[in-house]
Protein backbone atom coordinates (compact mmCIF):
# COMPACT_ATOMS: atom_id res chain seq x y z
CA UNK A 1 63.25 2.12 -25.89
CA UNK A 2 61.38 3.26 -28.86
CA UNK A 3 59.27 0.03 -29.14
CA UNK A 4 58.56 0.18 -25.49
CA UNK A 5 57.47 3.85 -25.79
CA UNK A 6 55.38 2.89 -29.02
CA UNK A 7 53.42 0.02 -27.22
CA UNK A 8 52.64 2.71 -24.22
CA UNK A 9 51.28 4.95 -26.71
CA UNK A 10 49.32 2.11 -28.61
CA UNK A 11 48.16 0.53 -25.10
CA UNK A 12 47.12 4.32 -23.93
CA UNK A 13 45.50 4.87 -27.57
CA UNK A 14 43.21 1.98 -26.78
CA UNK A 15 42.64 2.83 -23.06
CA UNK A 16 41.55 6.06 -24.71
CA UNK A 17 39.39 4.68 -27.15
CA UNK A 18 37.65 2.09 -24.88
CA UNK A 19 36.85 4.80 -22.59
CA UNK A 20 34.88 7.29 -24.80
CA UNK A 21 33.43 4.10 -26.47
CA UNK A 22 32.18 2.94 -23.28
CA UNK A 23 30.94 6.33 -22.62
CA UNK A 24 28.67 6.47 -25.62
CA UNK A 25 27.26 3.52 -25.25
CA UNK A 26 26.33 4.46 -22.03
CA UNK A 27 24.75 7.56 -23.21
CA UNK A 28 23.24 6.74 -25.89
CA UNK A 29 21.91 2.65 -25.62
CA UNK A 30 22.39 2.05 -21.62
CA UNK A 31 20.63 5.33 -20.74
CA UNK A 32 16.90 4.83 -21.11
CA UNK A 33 15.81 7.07 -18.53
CA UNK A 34 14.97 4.44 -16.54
CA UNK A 35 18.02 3.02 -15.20
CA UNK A 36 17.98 3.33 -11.45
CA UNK A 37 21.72 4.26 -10.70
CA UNK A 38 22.17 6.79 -13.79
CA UNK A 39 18.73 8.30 -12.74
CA UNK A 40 19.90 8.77 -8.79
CA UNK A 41 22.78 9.91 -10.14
CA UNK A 42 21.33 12.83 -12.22
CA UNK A 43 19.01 13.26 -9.16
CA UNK A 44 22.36 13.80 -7.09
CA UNK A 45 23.76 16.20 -10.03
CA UNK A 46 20.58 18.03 -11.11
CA UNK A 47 18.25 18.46 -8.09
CA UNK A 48 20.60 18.66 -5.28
CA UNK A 49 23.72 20.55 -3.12
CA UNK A 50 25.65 20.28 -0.70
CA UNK A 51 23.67 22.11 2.50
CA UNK A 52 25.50 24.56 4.87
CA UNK A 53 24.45 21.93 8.03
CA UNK A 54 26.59 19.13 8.07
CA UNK A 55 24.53 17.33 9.95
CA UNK A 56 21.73 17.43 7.05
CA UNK A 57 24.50 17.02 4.34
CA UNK A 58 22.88 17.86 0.89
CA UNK A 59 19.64 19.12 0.11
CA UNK A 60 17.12 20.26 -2.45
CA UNK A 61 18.42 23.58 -4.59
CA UNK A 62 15.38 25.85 -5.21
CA UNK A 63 13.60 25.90 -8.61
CA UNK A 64 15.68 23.19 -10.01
CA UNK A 65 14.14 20.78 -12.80
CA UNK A 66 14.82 17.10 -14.14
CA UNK A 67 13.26 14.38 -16.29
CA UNK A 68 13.80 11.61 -13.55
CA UNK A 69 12.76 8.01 -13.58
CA UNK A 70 10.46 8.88 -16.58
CA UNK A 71 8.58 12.15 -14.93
CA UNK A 72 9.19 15.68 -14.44
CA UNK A 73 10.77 16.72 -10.91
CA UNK A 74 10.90 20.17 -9.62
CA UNK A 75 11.42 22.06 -6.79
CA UNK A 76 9.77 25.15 -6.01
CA UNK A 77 11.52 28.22 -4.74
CA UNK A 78 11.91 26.79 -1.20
CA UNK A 79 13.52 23.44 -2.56
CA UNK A 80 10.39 21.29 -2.31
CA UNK A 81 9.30 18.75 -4.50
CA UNK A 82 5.65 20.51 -4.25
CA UNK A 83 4.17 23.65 -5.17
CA UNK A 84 4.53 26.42 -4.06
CA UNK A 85 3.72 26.95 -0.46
CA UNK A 86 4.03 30.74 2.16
CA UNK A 87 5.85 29.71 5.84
CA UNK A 88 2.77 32.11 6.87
CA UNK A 89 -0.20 29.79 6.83
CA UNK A 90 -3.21 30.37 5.63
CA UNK A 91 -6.20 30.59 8.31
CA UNK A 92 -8.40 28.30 9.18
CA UNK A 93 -6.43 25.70 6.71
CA UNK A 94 -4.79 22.33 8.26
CA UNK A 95 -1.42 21.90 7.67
CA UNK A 96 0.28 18.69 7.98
CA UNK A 97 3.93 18.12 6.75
CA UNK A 98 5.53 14.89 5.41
CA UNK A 99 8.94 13.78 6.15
CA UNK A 100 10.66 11.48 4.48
CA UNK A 101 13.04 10.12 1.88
CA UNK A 102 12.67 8.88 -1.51
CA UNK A 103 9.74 7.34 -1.15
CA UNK A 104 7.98 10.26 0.40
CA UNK A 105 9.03 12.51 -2.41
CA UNK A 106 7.64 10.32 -4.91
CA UNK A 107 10.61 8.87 -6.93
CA UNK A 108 9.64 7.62 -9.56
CA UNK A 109 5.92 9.21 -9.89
CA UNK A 110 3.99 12.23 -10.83
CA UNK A 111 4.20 14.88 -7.95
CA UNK A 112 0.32 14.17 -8.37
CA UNK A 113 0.73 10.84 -7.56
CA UNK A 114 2.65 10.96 -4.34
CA UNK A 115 1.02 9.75 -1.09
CA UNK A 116 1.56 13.42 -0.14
CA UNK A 117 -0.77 14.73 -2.96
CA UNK A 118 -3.04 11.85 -2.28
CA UNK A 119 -3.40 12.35 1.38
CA UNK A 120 -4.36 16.03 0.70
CA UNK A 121 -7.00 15.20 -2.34
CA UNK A 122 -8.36 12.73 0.31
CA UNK A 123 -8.71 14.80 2.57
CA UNK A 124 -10.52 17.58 0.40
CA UNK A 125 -12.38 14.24 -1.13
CA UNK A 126 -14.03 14.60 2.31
CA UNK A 127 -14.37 17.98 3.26
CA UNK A 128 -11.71 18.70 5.05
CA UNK A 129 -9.65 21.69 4.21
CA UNK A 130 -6.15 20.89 4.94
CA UNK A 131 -2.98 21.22 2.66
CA UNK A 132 -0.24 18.43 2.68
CA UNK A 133 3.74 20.05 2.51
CA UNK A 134 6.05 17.37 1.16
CA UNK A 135 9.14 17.93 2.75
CA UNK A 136 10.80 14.33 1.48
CA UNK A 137 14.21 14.37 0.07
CA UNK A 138 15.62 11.11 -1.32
CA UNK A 139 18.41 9.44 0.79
CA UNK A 140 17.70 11.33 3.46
CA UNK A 141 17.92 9.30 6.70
CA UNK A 142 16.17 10.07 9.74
CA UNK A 143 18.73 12.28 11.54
CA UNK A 144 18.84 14.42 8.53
CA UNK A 145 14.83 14.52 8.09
CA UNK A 146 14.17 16.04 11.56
CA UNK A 147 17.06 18.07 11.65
CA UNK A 148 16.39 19.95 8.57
CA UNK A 149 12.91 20.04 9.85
CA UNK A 150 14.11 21.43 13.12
CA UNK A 151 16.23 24.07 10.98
CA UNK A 152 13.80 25.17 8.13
CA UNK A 153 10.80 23.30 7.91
CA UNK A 154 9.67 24.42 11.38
CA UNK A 155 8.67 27.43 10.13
CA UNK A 156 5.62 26.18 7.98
CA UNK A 157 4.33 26.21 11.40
CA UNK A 158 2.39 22.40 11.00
CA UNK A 159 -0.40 21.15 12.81
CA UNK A 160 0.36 17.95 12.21
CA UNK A 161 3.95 15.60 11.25
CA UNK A 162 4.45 12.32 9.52
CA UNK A 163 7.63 11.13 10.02
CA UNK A 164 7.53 8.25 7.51
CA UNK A 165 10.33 5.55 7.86
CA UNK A 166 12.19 3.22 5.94
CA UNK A 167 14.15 0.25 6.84
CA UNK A 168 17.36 2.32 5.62
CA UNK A 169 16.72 5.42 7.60
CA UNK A 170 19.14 3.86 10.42
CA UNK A 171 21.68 4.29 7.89
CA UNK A 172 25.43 6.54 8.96
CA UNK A 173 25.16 9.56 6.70
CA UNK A 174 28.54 10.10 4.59
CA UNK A 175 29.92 12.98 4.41
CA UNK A 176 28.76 14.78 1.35
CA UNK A 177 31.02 17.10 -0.66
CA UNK A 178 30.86 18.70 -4.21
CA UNK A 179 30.98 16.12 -7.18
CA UNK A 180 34.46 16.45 -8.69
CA UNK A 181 34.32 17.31 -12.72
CA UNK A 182 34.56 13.76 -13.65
CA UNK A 183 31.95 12.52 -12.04
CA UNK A 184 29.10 15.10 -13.09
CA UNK A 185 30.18 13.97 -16.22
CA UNK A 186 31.00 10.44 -16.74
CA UNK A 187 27.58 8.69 -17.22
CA UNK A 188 29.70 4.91 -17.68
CA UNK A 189 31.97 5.30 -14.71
CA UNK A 190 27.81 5.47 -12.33
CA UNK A 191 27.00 2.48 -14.58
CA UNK A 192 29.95 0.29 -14.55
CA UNK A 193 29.99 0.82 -10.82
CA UNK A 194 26.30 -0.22 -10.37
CA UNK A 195 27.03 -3.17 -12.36
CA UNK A 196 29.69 -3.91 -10.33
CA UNK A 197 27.94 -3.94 -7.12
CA UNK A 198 25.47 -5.98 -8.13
CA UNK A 199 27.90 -8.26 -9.27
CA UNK A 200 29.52 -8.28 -5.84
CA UNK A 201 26.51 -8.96 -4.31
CA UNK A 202 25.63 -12.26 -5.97
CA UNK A 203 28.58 -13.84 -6.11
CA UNK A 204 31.18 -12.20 -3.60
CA UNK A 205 29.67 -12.37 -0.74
CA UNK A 206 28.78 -8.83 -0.02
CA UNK A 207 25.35 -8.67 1.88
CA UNK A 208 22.16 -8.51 0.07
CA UNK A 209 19.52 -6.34 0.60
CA UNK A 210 18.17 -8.22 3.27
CA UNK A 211 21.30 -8.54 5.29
CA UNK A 212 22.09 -5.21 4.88
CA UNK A 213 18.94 -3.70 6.18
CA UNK A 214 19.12 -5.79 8.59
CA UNK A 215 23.01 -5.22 9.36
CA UNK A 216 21.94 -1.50 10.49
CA UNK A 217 19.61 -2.47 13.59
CA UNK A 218 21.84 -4.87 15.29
CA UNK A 219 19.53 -6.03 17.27
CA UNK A 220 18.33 -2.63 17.87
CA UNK A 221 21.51 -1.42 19.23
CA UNK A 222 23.20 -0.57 16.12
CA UNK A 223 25.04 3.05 16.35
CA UNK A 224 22.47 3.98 13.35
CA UNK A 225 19.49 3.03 15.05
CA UNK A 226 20.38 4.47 18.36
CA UNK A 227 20.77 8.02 16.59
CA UNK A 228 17.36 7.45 14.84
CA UNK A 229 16.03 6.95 17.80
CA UNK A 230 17.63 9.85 19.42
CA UNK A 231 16.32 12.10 16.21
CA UNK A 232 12.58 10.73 16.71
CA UNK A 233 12.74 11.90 20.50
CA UNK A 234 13.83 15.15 19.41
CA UNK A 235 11.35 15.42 17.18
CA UNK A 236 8.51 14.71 19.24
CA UNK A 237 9.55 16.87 22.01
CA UNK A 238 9.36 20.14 19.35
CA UNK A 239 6.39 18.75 18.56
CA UNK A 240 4.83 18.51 22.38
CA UNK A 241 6.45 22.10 23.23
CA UNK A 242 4.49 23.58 20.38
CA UNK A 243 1.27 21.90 20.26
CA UNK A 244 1.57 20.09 17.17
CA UNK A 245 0.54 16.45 16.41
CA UNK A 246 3.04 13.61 15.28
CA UNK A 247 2.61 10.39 13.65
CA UNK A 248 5.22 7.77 12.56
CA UNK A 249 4.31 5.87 9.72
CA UNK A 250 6.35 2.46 8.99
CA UNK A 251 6.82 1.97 4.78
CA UNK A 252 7.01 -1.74 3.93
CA UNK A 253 10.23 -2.62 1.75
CA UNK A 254 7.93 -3.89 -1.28
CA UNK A 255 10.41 -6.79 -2.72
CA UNK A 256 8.61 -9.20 -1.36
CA UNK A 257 5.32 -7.77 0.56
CA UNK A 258 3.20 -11.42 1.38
CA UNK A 259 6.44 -12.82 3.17
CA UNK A 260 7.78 -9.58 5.15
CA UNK A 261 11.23 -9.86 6.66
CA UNK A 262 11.25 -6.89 8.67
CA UNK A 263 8.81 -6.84 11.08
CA UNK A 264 11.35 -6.35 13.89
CA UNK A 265 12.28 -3.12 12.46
CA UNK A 266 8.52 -2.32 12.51
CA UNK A 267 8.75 -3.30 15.91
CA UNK A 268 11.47 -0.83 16.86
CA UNK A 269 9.92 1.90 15.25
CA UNK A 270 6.81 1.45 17.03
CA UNK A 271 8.22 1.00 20.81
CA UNK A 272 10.03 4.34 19.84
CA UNK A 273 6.80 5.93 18.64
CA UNK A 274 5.09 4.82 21.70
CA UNK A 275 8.14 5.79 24.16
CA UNK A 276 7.48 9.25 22.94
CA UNK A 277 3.94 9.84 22.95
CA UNK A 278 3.31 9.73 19.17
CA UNK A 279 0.96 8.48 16.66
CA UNK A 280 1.95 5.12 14.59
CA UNK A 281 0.78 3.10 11.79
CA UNK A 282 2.25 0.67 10.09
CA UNK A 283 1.62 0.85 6.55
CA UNK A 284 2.25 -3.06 5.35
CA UNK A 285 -0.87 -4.60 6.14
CA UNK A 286 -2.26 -1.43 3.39
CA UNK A 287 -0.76 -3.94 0.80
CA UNK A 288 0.48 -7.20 1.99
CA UNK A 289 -2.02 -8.57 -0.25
CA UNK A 290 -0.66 -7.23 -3.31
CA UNK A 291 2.28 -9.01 -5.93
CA UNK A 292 4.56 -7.15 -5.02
CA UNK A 293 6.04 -6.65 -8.71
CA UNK A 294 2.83 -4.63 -9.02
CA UNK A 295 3.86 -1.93 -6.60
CA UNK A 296 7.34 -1.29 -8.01
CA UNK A 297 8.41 1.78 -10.11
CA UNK A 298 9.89 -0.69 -12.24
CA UNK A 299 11.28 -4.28 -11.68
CA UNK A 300 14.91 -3.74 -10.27
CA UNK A 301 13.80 -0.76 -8.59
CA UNK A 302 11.14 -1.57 -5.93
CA UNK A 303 10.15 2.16 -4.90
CA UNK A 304 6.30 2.44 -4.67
CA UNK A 305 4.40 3.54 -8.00
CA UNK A 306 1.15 5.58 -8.35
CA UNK A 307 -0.81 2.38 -7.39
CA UNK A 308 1.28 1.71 -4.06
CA UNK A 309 1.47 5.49 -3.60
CA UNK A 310 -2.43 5.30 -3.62
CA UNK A 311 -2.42 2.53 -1.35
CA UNK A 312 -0.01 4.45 1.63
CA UNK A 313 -2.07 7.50 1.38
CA UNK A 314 -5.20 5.63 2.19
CA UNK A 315 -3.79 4.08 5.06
CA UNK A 316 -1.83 7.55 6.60
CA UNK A 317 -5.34 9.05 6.09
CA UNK A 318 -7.29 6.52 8.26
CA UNK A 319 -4.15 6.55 10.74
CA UNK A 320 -4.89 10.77 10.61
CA UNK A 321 -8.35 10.32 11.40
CA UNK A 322 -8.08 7.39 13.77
CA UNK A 323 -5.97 9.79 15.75
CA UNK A 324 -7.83 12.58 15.51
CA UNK A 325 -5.57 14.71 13.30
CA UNK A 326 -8.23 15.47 10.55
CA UNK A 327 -11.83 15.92 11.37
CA UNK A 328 -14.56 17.10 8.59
């Protein structure tokens, strides 16, 4: 009995020690700054909670502040990734609001750099005076965009909304709850899982990025799809009641931008922009020119960077003006 008891000690002992080595080496080598899954998972930690709509799940905390990705990201005193901005506007001023997920509030970039930012410095480029609201929040999906637009940002009374999508906004939300202790903690247990994924991915059969994103349309009668749908003709009938322009703007996926694999998924977007009397631009053609390693954040994570970020802002300011949403 003793040796058994012993070898459990030894055997827990080494569990023990493996553990906080692991750890360490995740903190302190692994950790960069840039690694995508330890990064969204400080995002998670630092940036976010849980929001009192289920429905929206988490949400920005006001004035909160992280060294993400590589660059600073704050929220102002509303919980936007943006300056401060007054739900009373200001007169005579355009106001147009961006919705979106991570790529609309800039992971990975300067707030300066954001195709929000951009848009606005555009349109001041060219005389217009209009101010540009990023509302983005990263995985945000499009049921939780418009309905924590229809719940808060409402009240920055817009003239105009871009509802920007991405191939993963049909996505089910999951319930979100508080992160138990361990896991605001425990930088190896976010890495070893990420490596594990990946893992699964190439060699186990679990879908790849393409089948997955693919996996949530169904042919466009996936349950996601059908309540992003449902969300975008909510959405544009606030915006008809009250006057107020809408555009839907399609992101490319950037892994591979010359030999596009979702243009069916553009296609659903834009019958469902067009069923509802909106706006709609698809932003691909903006950059299906480009390598598409050059508009990455950084090579296993394909959000857009400053240049690609430059690139969608031209393109949602032509769609604007096309439209007739800003005029000189």
């Amino acid at each position: 009995m003793r040796r058994i008891v012993s070898n459990l000690l030894a055997t827990l002992v080494s569990l023990v020690i493996t553990a906080v080595g692991l750890e360490l080496l995740t903190r302190f080598i692994a950790d960069d700054g840039m690694q995508f899954d330890l990064e969204m998972w400080k995002y998670a930690r630092d940036i976010k909670q849980v929001a009192g709509d289920p429905l929206i799940g988490h949400e920005h905390a006001p004035n909160r502040q992280a060294r993400l990705m590589g660059v600073d990201f704050r929220t102002n005193s509303h919980g936007l990734r943006d300056r401060e901005f007054s739900f009373d506007r200001v007169p005579g001023k355009l106001r147009i609001v961006m919705l979106g997920d991570s790529l609309t509030v800039g992971w990975g970039v300067r707030l300066e750099e954001t195709f929000s930012k951009r848009t606005e410095q555009r349109g001041a480029d060219g005389g217009i005076d209009a101010e540009v609201i990023n509302l983005g929040v990263g995985n945000y999906n499009t049921v939780q965009e418009v309905q924590a637009f229809l719940t808060t940002g409402h009240r920055y009374q817009p003239d105009v909304i871009v509802l920007n999508y991405f191939v993963n906004d049909a996505e089910l939300a999951s319930p979100v709850g508080a992160p138990s202790a361990l896991m605001r903690s425990c930088y190896a247990c976010v890495f070893v899982a990420g490596r594990i994924d990946a893992l699964m991915r190439q060699f186990f059969g679990r879908l790849d990025w393409t089948q997955y994103y693919l996996s949530l349309y169904g042919g466009g009668a996936a349950p996601g799809w059908l309540d992003a749908k449902a969300a975008i003709g909510r959405l544009a009938a606030f915006s008809k009641a009250n006057g107020i322009k809408l555009m839907i703007a399609s992101l490319p996926e950037l892994h591979d931008v010359a030999n596009y694999r979702f243009g069916r998924v553009t296609d659903l977007v834009r019958k469902s922009a067009e069923e509802n009397g909106a706006a709609f631009v698809d932003v691909l053609p903006a950059m299906a020119d480009q390598a598409s390693a050059k508009l990455w954040v950084t090579p296993p994570d394909p959000h857009p960077n400053g240049y690609a970020n430059e690139l969608i802002a031209k393109a949602l300011f032509e769609a604007l003006q096309k439209n007739g949403a800003v005029t000189p």
